[in-house]
Protein backbone atom coordinates (compact mmCIF):
# COMPACT_ATOMS: atom_id res chain seq x y z
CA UNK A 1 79.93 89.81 81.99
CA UNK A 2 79.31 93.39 80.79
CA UNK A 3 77.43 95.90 82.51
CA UNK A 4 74.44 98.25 80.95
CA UNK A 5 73.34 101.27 82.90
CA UNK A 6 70.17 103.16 81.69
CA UNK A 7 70.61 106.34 82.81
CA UNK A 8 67.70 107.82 81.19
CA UNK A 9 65.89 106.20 83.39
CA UNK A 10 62.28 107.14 82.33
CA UNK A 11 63.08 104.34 79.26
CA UNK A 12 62.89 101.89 81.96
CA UNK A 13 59.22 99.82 80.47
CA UNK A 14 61.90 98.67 77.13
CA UNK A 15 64.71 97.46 80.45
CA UNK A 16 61.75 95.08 82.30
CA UNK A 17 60.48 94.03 78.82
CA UNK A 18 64.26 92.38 78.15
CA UNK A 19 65.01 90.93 81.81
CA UNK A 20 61.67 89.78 81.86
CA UNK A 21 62.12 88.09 78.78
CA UNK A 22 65.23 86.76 79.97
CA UNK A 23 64.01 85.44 82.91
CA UNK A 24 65.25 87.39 85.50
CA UNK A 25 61.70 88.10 87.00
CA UNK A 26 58.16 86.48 85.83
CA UNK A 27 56.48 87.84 82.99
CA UNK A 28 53.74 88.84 84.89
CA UNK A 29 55.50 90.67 87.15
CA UNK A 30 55.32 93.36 83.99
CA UNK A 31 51.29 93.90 84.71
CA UNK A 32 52.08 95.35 88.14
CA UNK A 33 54.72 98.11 87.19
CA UNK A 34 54.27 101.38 89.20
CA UNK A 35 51.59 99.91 91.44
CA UNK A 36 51.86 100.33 95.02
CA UNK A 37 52.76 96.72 95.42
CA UNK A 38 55.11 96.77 92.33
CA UNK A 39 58.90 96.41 92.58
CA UNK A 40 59.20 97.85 89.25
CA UNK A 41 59.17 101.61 89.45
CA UNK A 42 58.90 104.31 86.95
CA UNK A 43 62.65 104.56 87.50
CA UNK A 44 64.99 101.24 87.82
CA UNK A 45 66.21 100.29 91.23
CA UNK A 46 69.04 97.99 92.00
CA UNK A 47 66.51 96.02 94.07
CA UNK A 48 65.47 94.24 91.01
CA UNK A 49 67.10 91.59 89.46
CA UNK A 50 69.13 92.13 86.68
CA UNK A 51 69.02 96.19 87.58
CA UNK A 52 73.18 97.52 87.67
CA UNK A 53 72.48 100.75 89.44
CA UNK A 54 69.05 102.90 90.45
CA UNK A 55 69.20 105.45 87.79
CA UNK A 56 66.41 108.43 86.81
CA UNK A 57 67.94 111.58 89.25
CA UNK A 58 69.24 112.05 85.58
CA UNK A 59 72.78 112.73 84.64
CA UNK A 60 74.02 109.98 87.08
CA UNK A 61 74.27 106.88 85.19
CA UNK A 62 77.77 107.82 82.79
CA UNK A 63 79.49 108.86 86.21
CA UNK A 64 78.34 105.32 87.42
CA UNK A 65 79.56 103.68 84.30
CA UNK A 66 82.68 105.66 84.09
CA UNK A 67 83.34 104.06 87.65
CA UNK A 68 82.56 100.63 86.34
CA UNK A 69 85.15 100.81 83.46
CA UNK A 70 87.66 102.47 85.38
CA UNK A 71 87.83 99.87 87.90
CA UNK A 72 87.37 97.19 85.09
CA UNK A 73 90.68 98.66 83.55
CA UNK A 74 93.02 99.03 87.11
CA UNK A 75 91.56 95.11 87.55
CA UNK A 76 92.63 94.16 84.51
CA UNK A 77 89.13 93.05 83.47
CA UNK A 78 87.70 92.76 79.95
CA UNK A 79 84.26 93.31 80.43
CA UNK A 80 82.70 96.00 78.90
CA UNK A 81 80.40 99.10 80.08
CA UNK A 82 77.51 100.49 77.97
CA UNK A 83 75.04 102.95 79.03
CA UNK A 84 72.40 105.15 77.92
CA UNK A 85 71.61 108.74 77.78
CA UNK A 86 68.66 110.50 76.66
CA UNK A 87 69.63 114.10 74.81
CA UNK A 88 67.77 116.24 77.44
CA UNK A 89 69.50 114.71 80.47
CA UNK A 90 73.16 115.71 78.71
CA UNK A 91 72.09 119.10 79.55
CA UNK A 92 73.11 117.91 82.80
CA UNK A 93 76.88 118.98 83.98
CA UNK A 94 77.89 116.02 85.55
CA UNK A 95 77.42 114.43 82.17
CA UNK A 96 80.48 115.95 80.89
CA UNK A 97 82.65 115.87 83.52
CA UNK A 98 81.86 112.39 83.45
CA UNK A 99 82.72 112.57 79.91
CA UNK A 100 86.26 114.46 80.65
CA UNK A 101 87.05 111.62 83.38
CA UNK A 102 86.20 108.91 80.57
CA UNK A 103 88.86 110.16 78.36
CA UNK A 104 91.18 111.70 80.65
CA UNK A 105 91.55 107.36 81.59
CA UNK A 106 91.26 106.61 78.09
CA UNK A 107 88.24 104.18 79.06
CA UNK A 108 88.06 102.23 75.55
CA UNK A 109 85.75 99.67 77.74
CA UNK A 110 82.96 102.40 78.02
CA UNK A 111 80.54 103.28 75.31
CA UNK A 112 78.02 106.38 75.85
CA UNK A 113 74.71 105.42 73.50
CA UNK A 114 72.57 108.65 73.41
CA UNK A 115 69.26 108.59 72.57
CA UNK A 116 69.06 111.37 70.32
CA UNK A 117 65.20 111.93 69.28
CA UNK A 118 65.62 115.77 69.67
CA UNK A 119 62.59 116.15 72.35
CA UNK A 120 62.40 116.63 75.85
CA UNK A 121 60.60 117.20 78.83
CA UNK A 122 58.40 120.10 77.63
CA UNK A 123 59.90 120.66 74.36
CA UNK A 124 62.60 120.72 71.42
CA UNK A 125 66.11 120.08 72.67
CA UNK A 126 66.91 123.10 69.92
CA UNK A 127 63.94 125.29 72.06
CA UNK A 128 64.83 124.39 75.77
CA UNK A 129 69.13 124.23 75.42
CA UNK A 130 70.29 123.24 71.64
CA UNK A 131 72.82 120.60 71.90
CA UNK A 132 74.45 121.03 68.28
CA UNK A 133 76.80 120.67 67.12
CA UNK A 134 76.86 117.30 69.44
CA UNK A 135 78.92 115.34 67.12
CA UNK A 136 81.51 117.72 68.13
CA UNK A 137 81.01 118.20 71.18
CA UNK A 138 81.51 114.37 72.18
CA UNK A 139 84.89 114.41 69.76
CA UNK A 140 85.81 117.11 71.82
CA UNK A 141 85.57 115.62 74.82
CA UNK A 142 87.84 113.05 73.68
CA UNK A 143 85.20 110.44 72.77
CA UNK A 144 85.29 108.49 69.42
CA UNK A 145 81.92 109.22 67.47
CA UNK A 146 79.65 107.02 65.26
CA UNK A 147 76.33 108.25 64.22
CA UNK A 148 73.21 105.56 63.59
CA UNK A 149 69.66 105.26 62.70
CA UNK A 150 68.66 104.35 66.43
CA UNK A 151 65.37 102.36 65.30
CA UNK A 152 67.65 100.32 62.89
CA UNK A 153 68.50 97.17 64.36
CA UNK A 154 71.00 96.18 61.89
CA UNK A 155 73.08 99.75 62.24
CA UNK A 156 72.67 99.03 65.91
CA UNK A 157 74.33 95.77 66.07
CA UNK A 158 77.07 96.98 63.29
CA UNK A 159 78.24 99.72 65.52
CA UNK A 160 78.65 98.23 68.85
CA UNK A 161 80.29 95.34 66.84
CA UNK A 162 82.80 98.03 65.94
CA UNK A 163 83.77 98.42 69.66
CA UNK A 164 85.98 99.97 70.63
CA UNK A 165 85.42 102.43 67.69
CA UNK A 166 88.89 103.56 69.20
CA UNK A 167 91.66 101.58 71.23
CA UNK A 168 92.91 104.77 73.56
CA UNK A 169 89.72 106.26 74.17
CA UNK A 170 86.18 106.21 74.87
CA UNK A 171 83.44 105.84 72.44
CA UNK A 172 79.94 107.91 71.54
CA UNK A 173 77.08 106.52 69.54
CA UNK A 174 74.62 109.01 68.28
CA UNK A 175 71.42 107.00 67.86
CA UNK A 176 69.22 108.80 65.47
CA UNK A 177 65.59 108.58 66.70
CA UNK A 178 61.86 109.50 66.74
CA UNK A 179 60.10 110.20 69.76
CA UNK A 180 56.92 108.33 70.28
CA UNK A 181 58.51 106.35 67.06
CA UNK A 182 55.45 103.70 65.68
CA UNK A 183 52.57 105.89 67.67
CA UNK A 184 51.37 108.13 64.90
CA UNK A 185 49.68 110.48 67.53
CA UNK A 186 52.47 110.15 69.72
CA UNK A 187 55.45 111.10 67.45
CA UNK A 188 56.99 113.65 68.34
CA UNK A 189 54.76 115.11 70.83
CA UNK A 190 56.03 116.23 73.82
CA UNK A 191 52.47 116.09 75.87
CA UNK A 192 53.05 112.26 75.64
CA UNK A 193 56.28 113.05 77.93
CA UNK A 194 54.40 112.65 81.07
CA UNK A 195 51.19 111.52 80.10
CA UNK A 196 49.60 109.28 82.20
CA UNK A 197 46.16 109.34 82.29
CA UNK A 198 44.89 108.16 78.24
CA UNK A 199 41.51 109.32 77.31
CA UNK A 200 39.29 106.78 75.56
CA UNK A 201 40.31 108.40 72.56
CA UNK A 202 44.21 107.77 73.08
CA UNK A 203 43.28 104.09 74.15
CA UNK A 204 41.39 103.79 70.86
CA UNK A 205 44.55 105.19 68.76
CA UNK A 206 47.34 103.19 70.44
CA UNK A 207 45.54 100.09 69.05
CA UNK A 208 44.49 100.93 65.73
């Protein structure tokens, strides 16, 4: 089977959405995340089911996967490694050394999606460390690059049928997004970050 590693993993609601879906927990088990009680965290742990690796100290999770492939490859396995970045955590270093390793094996098995809305933490990604030109910084780093629209379903599923987008190396999909995408009052907003505690008023816009 192949392996998926969120590494940004603050995304991890969208993860427990799909494995509850799939059945690897109960549905309901989704009305209890980050209580006390919970097994679902704000971060993934390998505890639960379906989890590949506890991810969120970010920068991590493309070492992790560059381990997976790599030992996929001296096995002679055919599974395949996917994980997924956020822009602001490939500030991190150990993101590109992971990145040098990855080509350096000529991992073809391991594809790097980033989630490339362009926000972080507390602000731009061009305001707090500019990552362009990141097209070619990932070419330079050996990767093979496609760009998407990362709230296209269709362009998703056409690129990673593509895979590998080269046979002797590793390969890079920019995924084009918005943050807070479909939440008008959200979009783009970087107080929604780490906002926890919604106001009447934010309850009232989230539904209409």
């Amino acid at each position: 089977r192949d392996r998926f590693i969120l590494s940004k993993g603050h995304g991890c609601l969208a993860l427990y959405a799909v494995l509850a879906d799939k059945g690897f927990f109960p549905i309901t088990e989704l009305d209890s995340f980050c209580s006390s009680e919970s097994m679902l965290g704000g971060h993934p742990e390998h505890r639960v089911p379906g989890i590949e690796a506890s991810t969120g100290a970010l920068g991590h999770g493309l070492s992790i996967g560059v381990g997976m492939a790599l030992a996929a490859k001296i096995n002679k396995k055919t599974h395949r490694v996917a994980v997924v970045v956020g822009d602001g955590e490939i500030n991190e270093g150990a993101i590109w050394e992971a990145a040098m390793s990855a080509a350096k094996h000529q991992l073809s098995n391991l594809t790097v999606l980033i989630d490339y809305n362009k926000f972080q933490s507390y602000g731009p990604t061009s305001f707090v460390l500019d990552l362009e030109p990141l097209v070619d910084k990932w070419q330079a780093f050996g990767f093979e690059v496609a760009e998407i629209d990362g709230h296209n379903p269709s362009e998703v599923l056409a690129a990673l049928e593509k895979l590998p987008l080269k046979n002797d190396a590793p390969s890079a999909i920019v995924c084009h997004t918005v943050k807070g995408k479909g939440f008008p009052m959200a979009e783009n907003e970087a107080s929604w970050h780490h906002k926890s505690n919604l106001s009447d008023q934010d309850i009232t816009d989230l539904y209409e």
